[in-house]
C-alpha atoms as a PDB file:
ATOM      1  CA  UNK A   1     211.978 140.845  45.058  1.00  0.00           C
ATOM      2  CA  UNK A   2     213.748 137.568  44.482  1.00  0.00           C
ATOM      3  CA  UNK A   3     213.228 138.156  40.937  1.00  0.00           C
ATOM      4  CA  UNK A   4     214.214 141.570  40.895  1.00  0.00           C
ATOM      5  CA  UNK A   5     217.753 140.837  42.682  1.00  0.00           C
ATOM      6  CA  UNK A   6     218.778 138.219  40.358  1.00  0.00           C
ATOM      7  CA  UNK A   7     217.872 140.855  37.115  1.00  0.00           C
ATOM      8  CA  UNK A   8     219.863 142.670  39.055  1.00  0.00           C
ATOM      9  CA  UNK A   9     222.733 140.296  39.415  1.00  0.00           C
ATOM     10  CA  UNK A  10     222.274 138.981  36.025  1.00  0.00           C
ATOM     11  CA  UNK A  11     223.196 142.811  34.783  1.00  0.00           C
ATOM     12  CA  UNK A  12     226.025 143.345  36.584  1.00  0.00           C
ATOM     13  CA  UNK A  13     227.414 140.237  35.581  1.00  0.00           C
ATOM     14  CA  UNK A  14     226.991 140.999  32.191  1.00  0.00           C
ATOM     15  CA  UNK A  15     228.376 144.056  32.647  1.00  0.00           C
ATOM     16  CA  UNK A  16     231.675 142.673  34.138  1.00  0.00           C
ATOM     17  CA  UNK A  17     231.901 140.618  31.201  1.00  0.00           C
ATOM     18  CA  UNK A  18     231.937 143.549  28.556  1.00  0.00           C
ATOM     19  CA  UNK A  19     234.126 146.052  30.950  1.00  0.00           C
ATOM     20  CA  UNK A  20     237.072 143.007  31.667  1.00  0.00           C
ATOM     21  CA  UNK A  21     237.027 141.869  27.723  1.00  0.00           C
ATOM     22  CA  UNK A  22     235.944 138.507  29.166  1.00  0.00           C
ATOM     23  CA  UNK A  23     233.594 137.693  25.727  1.00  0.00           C
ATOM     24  CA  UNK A  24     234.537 135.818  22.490  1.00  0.00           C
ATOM     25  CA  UNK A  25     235.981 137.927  20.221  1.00  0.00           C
ATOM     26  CA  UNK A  26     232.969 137.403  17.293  1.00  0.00           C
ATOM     27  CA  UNK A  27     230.400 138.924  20.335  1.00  0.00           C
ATOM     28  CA  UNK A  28     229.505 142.674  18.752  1.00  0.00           C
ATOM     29  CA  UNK A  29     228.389 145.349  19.953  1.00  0.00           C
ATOM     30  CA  UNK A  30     224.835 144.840  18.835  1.00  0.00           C
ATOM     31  CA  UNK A  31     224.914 141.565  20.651  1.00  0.00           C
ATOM     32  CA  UNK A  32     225.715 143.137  23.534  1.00  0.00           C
ATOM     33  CA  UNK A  33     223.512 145.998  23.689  1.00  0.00           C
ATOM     34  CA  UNK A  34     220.471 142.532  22.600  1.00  0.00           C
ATOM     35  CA  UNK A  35     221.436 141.095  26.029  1.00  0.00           C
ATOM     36  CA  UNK A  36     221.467 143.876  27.500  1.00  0.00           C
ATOM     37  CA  UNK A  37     217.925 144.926  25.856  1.00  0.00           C
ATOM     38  CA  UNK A  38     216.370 141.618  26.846  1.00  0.00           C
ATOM     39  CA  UNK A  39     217.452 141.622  30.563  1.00  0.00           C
ATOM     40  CA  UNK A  40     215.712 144.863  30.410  1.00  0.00           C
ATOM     41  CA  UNK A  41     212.326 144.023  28.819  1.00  0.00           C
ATOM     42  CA  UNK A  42     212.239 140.360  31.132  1.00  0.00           C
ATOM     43  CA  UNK A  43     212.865 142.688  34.333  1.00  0.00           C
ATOM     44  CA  UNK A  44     210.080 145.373  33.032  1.00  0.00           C
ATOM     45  CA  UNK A  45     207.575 142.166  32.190  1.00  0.00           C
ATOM     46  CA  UNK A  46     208.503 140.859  35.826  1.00  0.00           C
ATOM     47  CA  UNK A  47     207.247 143.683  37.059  1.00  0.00           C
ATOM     48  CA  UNK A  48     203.828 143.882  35.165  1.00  0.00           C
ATOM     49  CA  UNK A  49     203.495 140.126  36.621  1.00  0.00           C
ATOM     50  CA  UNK A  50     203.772 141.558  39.823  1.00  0.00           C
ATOM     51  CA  UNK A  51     201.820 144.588  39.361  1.00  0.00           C
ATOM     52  CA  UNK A  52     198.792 142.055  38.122  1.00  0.00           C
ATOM     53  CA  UNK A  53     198.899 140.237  41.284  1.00  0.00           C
ATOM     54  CA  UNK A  54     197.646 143.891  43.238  1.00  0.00           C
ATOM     55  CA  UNK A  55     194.372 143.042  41.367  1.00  0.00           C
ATOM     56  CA  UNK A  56     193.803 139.254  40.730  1.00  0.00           C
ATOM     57  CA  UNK A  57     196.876 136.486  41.936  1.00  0.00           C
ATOM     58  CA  UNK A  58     195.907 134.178  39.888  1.00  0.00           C
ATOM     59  CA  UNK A  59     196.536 136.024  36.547  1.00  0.00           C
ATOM     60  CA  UNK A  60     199.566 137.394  38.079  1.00  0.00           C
ATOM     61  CA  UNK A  61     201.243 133.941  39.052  1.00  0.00           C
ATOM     62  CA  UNK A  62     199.929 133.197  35.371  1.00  0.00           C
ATOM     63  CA  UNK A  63     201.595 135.543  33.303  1.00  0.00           C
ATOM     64  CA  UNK A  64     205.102 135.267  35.479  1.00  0.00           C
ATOM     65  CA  UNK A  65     205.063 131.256  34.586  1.00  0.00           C
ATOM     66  CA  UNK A  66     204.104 132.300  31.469  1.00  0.00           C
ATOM     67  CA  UNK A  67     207.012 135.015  30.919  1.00  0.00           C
ATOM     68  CA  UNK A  68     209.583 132.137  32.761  1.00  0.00           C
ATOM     69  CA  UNK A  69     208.652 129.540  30.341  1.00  0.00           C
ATOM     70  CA  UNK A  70     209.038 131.989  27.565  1.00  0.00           C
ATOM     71  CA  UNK A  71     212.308 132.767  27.882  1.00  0.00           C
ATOM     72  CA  UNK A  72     213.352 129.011  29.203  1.00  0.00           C
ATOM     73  CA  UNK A  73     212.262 127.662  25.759  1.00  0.00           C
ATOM     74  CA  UNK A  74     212.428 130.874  23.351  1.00  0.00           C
ATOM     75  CA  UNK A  75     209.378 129.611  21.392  1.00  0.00           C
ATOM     76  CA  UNK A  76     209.993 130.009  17.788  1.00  0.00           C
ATOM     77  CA  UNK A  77     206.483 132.343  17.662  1.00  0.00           C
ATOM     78  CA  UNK A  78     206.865 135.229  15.714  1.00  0.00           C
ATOM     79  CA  UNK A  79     205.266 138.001  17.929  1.00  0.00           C
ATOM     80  CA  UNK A  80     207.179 136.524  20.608  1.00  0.00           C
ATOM     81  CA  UNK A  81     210.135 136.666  19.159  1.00  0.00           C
ATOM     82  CA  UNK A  82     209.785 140.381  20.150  1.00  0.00           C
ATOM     83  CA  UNK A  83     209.417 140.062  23.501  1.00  0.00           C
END
């Protein structure tokens, strides 16, 4: 839940941002709708963590570290690059 309230907060913020004009002026739209996109697909993953824990809470604690430290360090991988 914790991590599902500060998606939550994250998106609104963002949002804020974009309605009050509060980003640099080179920030396009496409950047936008990419931060947008990615707060998305994190949130989405977060929730396919916790799904996994329903059936094994090992591999679900596993792939949420794994998803944090993802997008902490934005490893320069190519397939997750995607993600």
């Amino acid at each position: 839940m914790n991590l599902l309230m500060l998606g939550l907060v994250l998106y609104a913020s963002w949002r804020y941002a974009v309605r009050a004009q509060l980003l640099r002026e080179g920030v396009t739209y496409e950047m936008q709708c990419a931060v947008e996109r990615r707060i998305f697909v994190a949130q989405a993953l977060y929730a396919g963590g916790f799904a996994l824990c329903v059936f094994s809470t090992f591999w679900g604690i596993v792939a949420i570290v794994l998803l944090q430290l993802n997008y902490a360090i934005a490893p320069r991988i190519p397939w997750l690059k995607k993600v």
